[in-house]
Protein backbone atom coordinates (compact mmCIF):
# COMPACT_ATOMS: atom_id res chain seq x y z
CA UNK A 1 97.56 -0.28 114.64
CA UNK A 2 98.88 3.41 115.54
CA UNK A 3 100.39 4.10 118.77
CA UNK A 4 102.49 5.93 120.76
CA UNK A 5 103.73 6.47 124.00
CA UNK A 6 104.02 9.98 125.68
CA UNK A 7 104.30 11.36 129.12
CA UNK A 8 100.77 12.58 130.53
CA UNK A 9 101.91 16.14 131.09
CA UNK A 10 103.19 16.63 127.20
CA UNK A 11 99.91 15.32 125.92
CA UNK A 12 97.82 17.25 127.85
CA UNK A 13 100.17 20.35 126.53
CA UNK A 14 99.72 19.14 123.14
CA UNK A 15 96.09 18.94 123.19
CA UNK A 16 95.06 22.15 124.57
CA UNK A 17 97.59 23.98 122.11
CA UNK A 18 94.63 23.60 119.52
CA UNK A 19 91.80 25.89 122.02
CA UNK A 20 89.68 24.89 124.40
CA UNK A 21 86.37 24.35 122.84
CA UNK A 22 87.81 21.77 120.50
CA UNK A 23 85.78 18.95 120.36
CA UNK A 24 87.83 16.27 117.84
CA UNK A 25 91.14 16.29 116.73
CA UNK A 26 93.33 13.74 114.02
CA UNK A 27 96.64 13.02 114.99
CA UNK A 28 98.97 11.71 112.63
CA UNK A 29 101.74 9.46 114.28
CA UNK A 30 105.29 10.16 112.83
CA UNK A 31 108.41 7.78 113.80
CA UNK A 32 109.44 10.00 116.50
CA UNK A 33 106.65 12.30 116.82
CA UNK A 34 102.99 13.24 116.26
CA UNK A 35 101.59 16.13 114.77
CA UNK A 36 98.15 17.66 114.32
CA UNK A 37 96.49 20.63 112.62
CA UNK A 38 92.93 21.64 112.80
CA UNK A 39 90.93 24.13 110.77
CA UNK A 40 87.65 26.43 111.83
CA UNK A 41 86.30 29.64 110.27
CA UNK A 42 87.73 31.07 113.11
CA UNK A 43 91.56 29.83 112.74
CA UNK A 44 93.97 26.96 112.15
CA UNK A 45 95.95 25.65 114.35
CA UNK A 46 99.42 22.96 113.96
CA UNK A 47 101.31 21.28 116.43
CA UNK A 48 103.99 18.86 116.38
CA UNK A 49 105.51 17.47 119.36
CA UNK A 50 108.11 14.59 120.30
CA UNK A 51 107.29 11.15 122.02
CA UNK A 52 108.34 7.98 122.88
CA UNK A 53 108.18 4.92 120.68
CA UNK A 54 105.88 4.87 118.21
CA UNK A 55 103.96 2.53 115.11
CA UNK A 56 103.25 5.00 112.45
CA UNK A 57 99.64 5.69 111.34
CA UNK A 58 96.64 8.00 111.95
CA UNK A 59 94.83 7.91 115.73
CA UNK A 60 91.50 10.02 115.70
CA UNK A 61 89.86 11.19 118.97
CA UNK A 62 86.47 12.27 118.10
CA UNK A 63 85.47 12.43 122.17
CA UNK A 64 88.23 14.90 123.20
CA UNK A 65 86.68 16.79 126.01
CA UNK A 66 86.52 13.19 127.44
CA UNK A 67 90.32 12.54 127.15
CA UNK A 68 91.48 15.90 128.63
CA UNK A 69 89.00 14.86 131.42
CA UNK A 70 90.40 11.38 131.95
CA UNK A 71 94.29 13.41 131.85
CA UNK A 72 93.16 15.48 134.11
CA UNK A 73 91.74 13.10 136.64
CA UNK A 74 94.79 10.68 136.29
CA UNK A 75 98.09 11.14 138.34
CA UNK A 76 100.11 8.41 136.31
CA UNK A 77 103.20 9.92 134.49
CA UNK A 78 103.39 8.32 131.16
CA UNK A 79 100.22 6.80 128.64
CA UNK A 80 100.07 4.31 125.49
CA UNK A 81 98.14 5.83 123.07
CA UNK A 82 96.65 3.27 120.22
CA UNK A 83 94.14 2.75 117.77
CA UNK A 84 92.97 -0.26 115.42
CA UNK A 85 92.34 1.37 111.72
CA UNK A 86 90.20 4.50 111.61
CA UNK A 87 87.28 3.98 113.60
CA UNK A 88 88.97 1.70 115.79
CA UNK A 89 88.25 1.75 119.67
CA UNK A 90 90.83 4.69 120.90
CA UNK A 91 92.63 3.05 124.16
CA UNK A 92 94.77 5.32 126.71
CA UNK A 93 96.28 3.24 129.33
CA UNK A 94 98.79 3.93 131.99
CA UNK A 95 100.32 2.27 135.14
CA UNK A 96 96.67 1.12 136.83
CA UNK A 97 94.12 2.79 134.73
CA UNK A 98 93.02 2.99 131.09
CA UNK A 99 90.46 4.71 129.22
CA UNK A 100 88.43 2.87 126.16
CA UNK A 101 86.50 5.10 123.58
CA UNK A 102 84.64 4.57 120.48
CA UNK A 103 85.18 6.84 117.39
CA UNK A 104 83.29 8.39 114.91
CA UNK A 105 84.29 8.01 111.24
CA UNK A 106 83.61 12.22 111.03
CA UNK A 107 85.99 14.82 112.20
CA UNK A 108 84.70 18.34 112.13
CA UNK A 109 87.93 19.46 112.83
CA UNK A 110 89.50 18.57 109.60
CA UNK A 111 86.84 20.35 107.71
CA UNK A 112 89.05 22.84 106.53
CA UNK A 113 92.19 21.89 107.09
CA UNK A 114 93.11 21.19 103.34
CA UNK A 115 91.89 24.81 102.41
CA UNK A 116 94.11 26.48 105.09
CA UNK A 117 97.07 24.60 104.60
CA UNK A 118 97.50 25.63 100.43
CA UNK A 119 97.06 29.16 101.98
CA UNK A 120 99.75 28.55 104.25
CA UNK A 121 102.02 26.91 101.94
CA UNK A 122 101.66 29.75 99.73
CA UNK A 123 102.11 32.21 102.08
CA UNK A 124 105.49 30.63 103.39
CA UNK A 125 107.00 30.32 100.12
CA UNK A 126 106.55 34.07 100.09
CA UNK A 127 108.08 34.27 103.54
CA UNK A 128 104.87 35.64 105.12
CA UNK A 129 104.57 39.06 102.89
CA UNK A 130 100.78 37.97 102.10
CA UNK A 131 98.21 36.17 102.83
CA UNK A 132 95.83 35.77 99.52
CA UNK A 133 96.32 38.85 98.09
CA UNK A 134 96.44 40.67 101.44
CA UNK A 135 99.87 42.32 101.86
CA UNK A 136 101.38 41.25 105.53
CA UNK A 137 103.60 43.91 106.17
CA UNK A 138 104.36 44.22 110.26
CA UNK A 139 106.45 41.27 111.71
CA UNK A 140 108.33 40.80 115.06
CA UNK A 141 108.83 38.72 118.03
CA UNK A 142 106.95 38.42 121.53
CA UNK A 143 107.05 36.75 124.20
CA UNK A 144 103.85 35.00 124.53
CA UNK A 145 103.45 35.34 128.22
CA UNK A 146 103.18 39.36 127.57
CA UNK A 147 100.03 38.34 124.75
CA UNK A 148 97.90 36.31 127.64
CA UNK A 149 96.45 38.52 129.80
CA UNK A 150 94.09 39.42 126.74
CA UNK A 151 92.82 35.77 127.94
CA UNK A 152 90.87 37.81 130.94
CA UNK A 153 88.67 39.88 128.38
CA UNK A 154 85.92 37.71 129.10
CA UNK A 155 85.90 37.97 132.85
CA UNK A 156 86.21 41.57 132.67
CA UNK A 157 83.98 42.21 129.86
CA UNK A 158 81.41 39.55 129.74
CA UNK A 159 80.66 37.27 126.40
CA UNK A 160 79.72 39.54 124.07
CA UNK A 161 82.66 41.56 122.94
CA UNK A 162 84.96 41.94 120.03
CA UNK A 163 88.28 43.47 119.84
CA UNK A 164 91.15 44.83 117.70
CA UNK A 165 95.17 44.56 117.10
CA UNK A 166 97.18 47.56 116.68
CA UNK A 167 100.52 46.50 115.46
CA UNK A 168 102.95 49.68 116.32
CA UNK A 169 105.91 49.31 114.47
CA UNK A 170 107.40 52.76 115.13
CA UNK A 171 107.40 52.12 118.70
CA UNK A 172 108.11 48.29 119.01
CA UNK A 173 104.51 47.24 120.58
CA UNK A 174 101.83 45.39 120.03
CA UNK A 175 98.24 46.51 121.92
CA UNK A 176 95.03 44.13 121.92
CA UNK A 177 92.28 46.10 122.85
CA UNK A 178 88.51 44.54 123.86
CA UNK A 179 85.03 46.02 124.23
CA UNK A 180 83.44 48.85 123.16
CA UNK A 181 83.27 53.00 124.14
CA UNK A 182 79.51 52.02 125.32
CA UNK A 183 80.52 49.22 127.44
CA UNK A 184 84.31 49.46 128.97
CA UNK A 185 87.47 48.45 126.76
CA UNK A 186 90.60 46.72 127.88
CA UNK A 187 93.99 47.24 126.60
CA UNK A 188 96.88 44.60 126.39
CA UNK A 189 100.08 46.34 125.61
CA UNK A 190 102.78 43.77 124.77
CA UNK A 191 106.79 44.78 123.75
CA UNK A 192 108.04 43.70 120.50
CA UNK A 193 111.65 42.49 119.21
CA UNK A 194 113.16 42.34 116.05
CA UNK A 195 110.51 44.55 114.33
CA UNK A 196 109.93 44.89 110.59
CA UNK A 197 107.50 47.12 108.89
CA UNK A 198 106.38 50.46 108.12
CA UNK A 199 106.21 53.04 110.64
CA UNK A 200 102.29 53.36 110.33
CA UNK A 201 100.50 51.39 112.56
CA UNK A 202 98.41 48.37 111.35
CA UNK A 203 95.09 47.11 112.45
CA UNK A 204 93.15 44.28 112.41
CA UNK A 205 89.58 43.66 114.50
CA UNK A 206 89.15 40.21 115.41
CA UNK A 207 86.19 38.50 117.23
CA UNK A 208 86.35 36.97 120.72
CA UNK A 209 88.02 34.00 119.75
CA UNK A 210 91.46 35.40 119.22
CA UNK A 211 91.64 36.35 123.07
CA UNK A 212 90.74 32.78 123.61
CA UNK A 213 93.04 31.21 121.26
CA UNK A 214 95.77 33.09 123.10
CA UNK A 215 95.64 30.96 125.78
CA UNK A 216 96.90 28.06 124.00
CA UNK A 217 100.21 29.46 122.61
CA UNK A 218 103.29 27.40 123.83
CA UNK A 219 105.99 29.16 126.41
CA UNK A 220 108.55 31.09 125.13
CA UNK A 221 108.97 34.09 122.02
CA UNK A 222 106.94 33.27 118.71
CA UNK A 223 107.00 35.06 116.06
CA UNK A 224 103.50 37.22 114.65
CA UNK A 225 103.08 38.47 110.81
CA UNK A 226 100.14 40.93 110.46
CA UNK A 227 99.03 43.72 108.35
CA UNK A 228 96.35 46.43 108.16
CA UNK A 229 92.66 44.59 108.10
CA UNK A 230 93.89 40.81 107.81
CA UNK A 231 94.79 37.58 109.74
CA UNK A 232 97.46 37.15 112.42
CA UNK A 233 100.16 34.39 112.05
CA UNK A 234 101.68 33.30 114.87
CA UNK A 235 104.51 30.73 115.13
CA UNK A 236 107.61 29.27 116.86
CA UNK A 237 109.32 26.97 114.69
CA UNK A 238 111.38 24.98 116.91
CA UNK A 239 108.09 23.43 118.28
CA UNK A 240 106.82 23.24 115.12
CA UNK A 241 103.66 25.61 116.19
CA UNK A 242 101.53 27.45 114.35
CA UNK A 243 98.63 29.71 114.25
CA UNK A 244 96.63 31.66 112.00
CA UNK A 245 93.75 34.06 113.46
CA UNK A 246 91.24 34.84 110.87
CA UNK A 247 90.01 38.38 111.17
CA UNK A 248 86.34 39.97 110.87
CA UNK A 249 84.68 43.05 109.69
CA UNK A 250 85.07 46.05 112.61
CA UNK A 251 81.62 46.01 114.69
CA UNK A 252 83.37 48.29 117.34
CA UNK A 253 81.47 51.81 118.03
């Protein structure tokens, strides 16, 4: 059996690091820790975070929007989290109340994990400078609290709207811009440390989902790798987080 025990407040954290329309998740269950990653078309996502005591092993949740709604409705401060082989019942229980679910033998969310993560590993042997054959050549630091008010595109500009990164190395800033001339645009503008790269500014467009995924970046600086027409890496190490954006083709007018 694989369990672990973690405060209510950090798991909640750790689940919605991975986006808010996730509807599965594997976490794997390390001696002091547990970690996940999960792979769309749209992005990969990794996470590792530190708990309480622990019995190694692999816990899926293939119900998750009905955990974060049981975490949500609970006060209690701390949860045992366990499962019984892999399609074991998952049990979270805490001082007073527990939750029992069953789970599925598939989860979407590991699809493409595999794929992603030999891109990865390639790419951080390299030390970010491409991703396939795409050259990465802007990097820096932001805080990600300065990246998040992108999150608001949708309220401002409805559902159906794209937008674009324009990595300005010259003058130290990043700006996400959404919508289109024919409907309104929105601009981001965020500062940027310890820049690297060209002085010509890069660009990227990116569906919808990259404003979303925003949301779900820990507190504190990360670090982005970019280029002209490719992904966007995002990371902070010393939570073991990290994000790759997949980019599209430009549909903006």
């Amino acid at each position: 059996m694989a369990s672990f025990s973690i405060s209510r407040d950090n798991l909640t954290n750790f689940l919605d690091s991975f986006g808010a329309d996730l509807q599965d998740i594997a976490i794997k269950v390390g001696s002091d820790h547990i970690s996940a990653s999960v792979g769309k078309t749209t992005h990969y996502v990794s996470r590792k975070m530190d708990c309480g005591v622990t019995k190694t092993g692999h816990i899926s949740i293939t119900d998750l929007p009905k955990v974060k709604k049981f975490l949500s409705s609970t006060k209690v401060s701390s949860l045992d989290v366990s499962q019984e082989g892999k399609n074991g019942t998952l049990h979270l229980s805490g001082e007073k109340v527990s939750l029992k679910l069953p789970t599925a033998s598939y989860v979407e969310s590991q699809k493409r994990v595999g794929m992603m993560e030999r891109a990865i590993e390639t790419s951080k042997e390299g030390m970010w400078r491409t991703w396939f054959n795409t050259p990465l050549t802007h990097h820096a630091r932001v805080a990600s609290e300065a990246l998040k008010p992108a999150t608001h595109f949708k309220k401002v500009l409805g559902d159906n709207y794209s937008c674009r990164t324009e990595f300005d190395a010259d003058g130290s800033q990043l700006t996400i811009r959404g919508g289109k001339d024919s409907t309104g645009k929105m601009f981001v503008n965020a500062p940027l440390t310890n820049v690297e790269g060209p002085a010509v500014t890069a660009s990227s467009a990116f569906d919808k989902w990259l404003p979303e995924l925003l949301n779900s970046l820990p507190s504190g600086d990360v670090d982005i790798h970019t280029g002209d027409d490719t992904v966007m890496v995002i990371e902070q190490e010393h939570t073991h987080f990290l994000m790759v954006v997949i980019d599209q083709v430009d549909e903006e007018d």
